[in-house]
Protein backbone atom coordinates (compact mmCIF):
# COMPACT_ATOMS: atom_id res chain seq x y z
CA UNK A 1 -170.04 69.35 215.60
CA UNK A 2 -171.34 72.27 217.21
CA UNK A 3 -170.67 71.63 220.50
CA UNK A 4 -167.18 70.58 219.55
CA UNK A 5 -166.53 73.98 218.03
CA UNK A 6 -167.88 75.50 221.02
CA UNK A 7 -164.81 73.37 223.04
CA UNK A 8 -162.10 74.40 220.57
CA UNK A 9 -163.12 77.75 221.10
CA UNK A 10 -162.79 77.53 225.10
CA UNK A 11 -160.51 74.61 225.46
CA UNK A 12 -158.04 75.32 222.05
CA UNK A 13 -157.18 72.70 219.23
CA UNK A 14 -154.50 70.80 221.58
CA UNK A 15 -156.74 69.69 223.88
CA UNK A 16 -159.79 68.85 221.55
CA UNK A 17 -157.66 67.39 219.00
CA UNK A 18 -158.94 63.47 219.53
CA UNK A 19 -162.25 64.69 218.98
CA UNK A 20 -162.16 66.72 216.43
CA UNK A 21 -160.40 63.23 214.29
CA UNK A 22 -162.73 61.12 215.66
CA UNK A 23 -165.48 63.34 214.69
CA UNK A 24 -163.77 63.98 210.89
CA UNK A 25 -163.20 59.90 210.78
CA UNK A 26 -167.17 59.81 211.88
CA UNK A 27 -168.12 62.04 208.63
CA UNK A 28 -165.87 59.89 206.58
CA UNK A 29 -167.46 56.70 206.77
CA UNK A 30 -170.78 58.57 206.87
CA UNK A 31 -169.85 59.51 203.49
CA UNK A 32 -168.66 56.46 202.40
CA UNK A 33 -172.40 54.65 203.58
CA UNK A 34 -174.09 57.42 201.64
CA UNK A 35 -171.85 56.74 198.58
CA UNK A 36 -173.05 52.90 199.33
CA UNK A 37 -176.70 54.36 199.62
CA UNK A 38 -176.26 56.15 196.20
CA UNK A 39 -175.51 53.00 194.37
CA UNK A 40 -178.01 51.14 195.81
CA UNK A 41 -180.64 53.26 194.49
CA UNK A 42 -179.70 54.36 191.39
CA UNK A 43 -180.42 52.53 188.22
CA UNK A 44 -177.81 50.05 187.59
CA UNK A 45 -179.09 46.90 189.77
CA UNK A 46 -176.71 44.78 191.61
CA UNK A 47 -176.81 41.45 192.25
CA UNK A 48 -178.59 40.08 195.74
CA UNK A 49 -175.46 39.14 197.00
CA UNK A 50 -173.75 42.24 196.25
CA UNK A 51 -176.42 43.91 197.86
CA UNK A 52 -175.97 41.86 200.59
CA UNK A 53 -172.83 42.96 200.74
CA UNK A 54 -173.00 46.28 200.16
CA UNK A 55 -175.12 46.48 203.34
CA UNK A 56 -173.11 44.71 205.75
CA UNK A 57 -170.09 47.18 204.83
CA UNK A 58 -172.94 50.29 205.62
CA UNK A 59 -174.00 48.91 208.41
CA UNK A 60 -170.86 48.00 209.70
CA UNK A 61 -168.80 50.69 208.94
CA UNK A 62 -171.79 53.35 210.52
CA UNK A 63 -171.63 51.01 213.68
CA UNK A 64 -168.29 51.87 213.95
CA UNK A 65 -168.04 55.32 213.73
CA UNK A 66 -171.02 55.81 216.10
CA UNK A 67 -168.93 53.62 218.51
CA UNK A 68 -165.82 55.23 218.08
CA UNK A 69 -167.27 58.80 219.38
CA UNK A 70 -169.27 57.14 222.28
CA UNK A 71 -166.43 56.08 223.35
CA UNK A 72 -165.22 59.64 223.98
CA UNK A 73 -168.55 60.89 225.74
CA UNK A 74 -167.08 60.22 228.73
CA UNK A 75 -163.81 62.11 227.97
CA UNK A 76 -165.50 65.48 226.45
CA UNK A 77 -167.91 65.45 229.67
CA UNK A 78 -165.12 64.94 231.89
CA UNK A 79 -163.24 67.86 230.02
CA UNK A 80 -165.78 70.28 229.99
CA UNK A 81 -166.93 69.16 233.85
CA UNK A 82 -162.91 70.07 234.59
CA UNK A 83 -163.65 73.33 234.04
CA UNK A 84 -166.55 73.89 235.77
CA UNK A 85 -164.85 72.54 238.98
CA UNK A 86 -161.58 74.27 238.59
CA UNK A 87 -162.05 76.35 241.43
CA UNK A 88 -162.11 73.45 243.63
CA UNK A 89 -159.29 71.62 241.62
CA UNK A 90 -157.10 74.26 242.23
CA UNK A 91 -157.60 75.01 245.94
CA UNK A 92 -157.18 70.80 245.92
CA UNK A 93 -153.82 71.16 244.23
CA UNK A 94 -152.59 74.22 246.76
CA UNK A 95 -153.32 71.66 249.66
CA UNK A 96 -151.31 69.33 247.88
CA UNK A 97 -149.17 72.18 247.09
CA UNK A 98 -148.61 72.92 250.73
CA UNK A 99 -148.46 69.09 251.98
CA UNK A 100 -145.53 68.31 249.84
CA UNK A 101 -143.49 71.38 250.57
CA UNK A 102 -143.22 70.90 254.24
CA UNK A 103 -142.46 67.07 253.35
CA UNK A 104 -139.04 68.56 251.83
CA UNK A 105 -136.98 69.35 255.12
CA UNK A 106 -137.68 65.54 255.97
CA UNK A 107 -137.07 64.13 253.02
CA UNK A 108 -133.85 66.25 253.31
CA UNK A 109 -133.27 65.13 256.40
CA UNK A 110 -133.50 61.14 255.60
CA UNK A 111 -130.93 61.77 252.75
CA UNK A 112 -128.57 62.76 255.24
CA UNK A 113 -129.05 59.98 257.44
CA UNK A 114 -128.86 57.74 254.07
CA UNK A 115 -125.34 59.40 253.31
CA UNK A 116 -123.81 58.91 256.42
CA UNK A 117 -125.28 55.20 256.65
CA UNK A 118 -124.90 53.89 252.96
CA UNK A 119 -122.41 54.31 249.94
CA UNK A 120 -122.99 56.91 247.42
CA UNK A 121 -123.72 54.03 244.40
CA UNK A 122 -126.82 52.72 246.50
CA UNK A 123 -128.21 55.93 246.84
CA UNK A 124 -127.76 56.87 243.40
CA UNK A 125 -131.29 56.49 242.21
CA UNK A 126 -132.77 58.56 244.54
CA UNK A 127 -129.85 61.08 245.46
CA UNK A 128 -131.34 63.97 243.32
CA UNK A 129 -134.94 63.27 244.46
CA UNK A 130 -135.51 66.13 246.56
CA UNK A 131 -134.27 69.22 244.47
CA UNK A 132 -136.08 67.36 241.56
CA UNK A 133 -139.53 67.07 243.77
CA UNK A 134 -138.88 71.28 244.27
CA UNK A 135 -138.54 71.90 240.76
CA UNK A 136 -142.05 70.08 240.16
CA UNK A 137 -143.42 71.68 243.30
CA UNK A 138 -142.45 74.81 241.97
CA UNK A 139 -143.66 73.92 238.39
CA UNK A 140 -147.14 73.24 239.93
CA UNK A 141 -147.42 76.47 241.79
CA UNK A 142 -147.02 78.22 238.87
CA UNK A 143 -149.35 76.64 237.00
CA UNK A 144 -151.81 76.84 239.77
CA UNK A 145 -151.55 80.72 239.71
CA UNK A 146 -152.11 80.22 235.84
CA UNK A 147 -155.23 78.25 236.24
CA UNK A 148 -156.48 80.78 238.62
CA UNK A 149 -155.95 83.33 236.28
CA UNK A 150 -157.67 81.26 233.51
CA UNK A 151 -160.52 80.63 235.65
CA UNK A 152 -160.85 84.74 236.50
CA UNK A 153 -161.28 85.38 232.51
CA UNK A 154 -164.92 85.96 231.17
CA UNK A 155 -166.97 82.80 230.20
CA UNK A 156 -165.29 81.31 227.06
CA UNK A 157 -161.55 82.00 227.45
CA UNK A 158 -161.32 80.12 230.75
CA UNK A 159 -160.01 76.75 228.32
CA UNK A 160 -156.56 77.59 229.05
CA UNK A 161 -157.30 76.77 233.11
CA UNK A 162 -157.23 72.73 231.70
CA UNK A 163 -154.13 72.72 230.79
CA UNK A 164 -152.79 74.33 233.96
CA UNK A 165 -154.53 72.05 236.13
CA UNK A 166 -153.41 68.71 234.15
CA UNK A 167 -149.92 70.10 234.26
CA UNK A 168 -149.91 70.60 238.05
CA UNK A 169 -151.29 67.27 238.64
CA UNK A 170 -148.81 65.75 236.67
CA UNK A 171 -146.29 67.90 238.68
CA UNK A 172 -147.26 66.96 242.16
CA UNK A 173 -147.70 63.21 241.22
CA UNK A 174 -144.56 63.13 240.21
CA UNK A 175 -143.15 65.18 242.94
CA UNK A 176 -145.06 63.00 245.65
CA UNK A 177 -143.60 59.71 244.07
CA UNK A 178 -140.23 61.08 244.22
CA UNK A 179 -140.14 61.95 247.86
CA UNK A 180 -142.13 58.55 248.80
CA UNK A 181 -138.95 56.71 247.29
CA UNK A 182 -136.64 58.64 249.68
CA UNK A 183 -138.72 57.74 252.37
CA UNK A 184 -138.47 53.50 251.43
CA UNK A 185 -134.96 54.02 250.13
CA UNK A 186 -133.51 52.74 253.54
CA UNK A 187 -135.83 49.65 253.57
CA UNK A 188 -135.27 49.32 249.97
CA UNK A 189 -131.00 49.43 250.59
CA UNK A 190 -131.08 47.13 253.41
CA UNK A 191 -133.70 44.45 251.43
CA UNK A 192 -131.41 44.59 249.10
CA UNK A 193 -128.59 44.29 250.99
CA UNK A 194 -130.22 41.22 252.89
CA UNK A 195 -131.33 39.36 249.38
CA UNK A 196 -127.54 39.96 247.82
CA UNK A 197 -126.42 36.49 249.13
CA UNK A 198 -129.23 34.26 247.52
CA UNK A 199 -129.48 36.04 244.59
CA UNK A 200 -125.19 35.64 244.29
CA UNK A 201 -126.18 31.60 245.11
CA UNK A 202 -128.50 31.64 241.84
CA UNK A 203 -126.16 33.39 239.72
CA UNK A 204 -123.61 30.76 240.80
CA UNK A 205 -126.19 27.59 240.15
């Protein structure tokens, strides 16, 4: 609890918020067991198979919760080792940054060729690729500068500096995945292209 409060304080509520429920849903059922506990011990005996039972649901339900927040060790760690790594994140993500941006004038380039060599319908899915891999290029750099900023802020209000890097990750995937389909679109056209006959034959079967 502690050191989750320590994390809302750097990282804010929106990015702690799975562990702050699983941590309330932890003192739940710990709460519930105790209640269990309670009746166990006071004065009004129960039977030995509702003891039995009332056990198995303490056990159980204890078992669970613990489970339930190792399974977000991991994730916390990973959160909190973000941030101590975000200068190197960032200067990562201004490569990438930089790699995709001078990608753009080919990617350009093949659309032209892909105009002039195909009808508009087939190149439909990726014909607003490249000024929609800009906008996310662009998206990222500002975030980037963001996270920078973050990560310049005294010890404890550098949270902010996930969010920016997560966001420009996101960004530059999304970016990079748009430009690689330009680059198979050709191969992609011409497969098709090749493959319309059979598939017609099946249609026709």
């Amino acid at each position: 609890a502690e050191e989750l409060e320590l994390a809302r304080g750097e990282f804010g509520d929106a990015e702690t918020a799975r562990f702050t429920s699983a941590l309330a849903h932890a003192r739940q059922v710990l709460a519930e067991a105790f209640t269990i506990r309670q009746k166990l011990d006071d004065t009004f005996p129960e039977t030995p198979q509702e003891q039995r039972d009332m056990l198995v649901r303490l056990i159980s339900s204890c078992g669970t919760a613990d489970r339930d927040l190792d399974k977000l060790v991991d994730e916390f760690d990973a959160l909190r080792d973000l941030l101590i790594n975000a200068p190197e994140r960032l200067d990562t993500l201004t490569r990438d940054v930089v790699d995709l941006t001078a990608r753009i004038p080919g990617s350009s380039e093949t659309m032209k060729q892909l105009t002039g060599e195909f009808p508009a319908p087939s190149l439909e899915p990726v014909a607003n690729n490249v000024p929609m891999a800009q906008e996310r290029i662009a998206f990222a750099e500002n975030n980037i500068a963001a996270g920078r900023s973050a990560v310049a802020l005294p010890a404890g209000k550098q949270g902010p500096a996930v969010a920016a890097i997560r966001a420009a990750e996101g960004a530059l995937t999304q970016a990079r995945t748009l430009l690689d389909a330009v680059d198979r679109a050709a191969g992609d056209i011409r497969n098709a292209i090749a493959n319309l006959p059979s598939a017609l034959a099946d249609a026709h079967v």
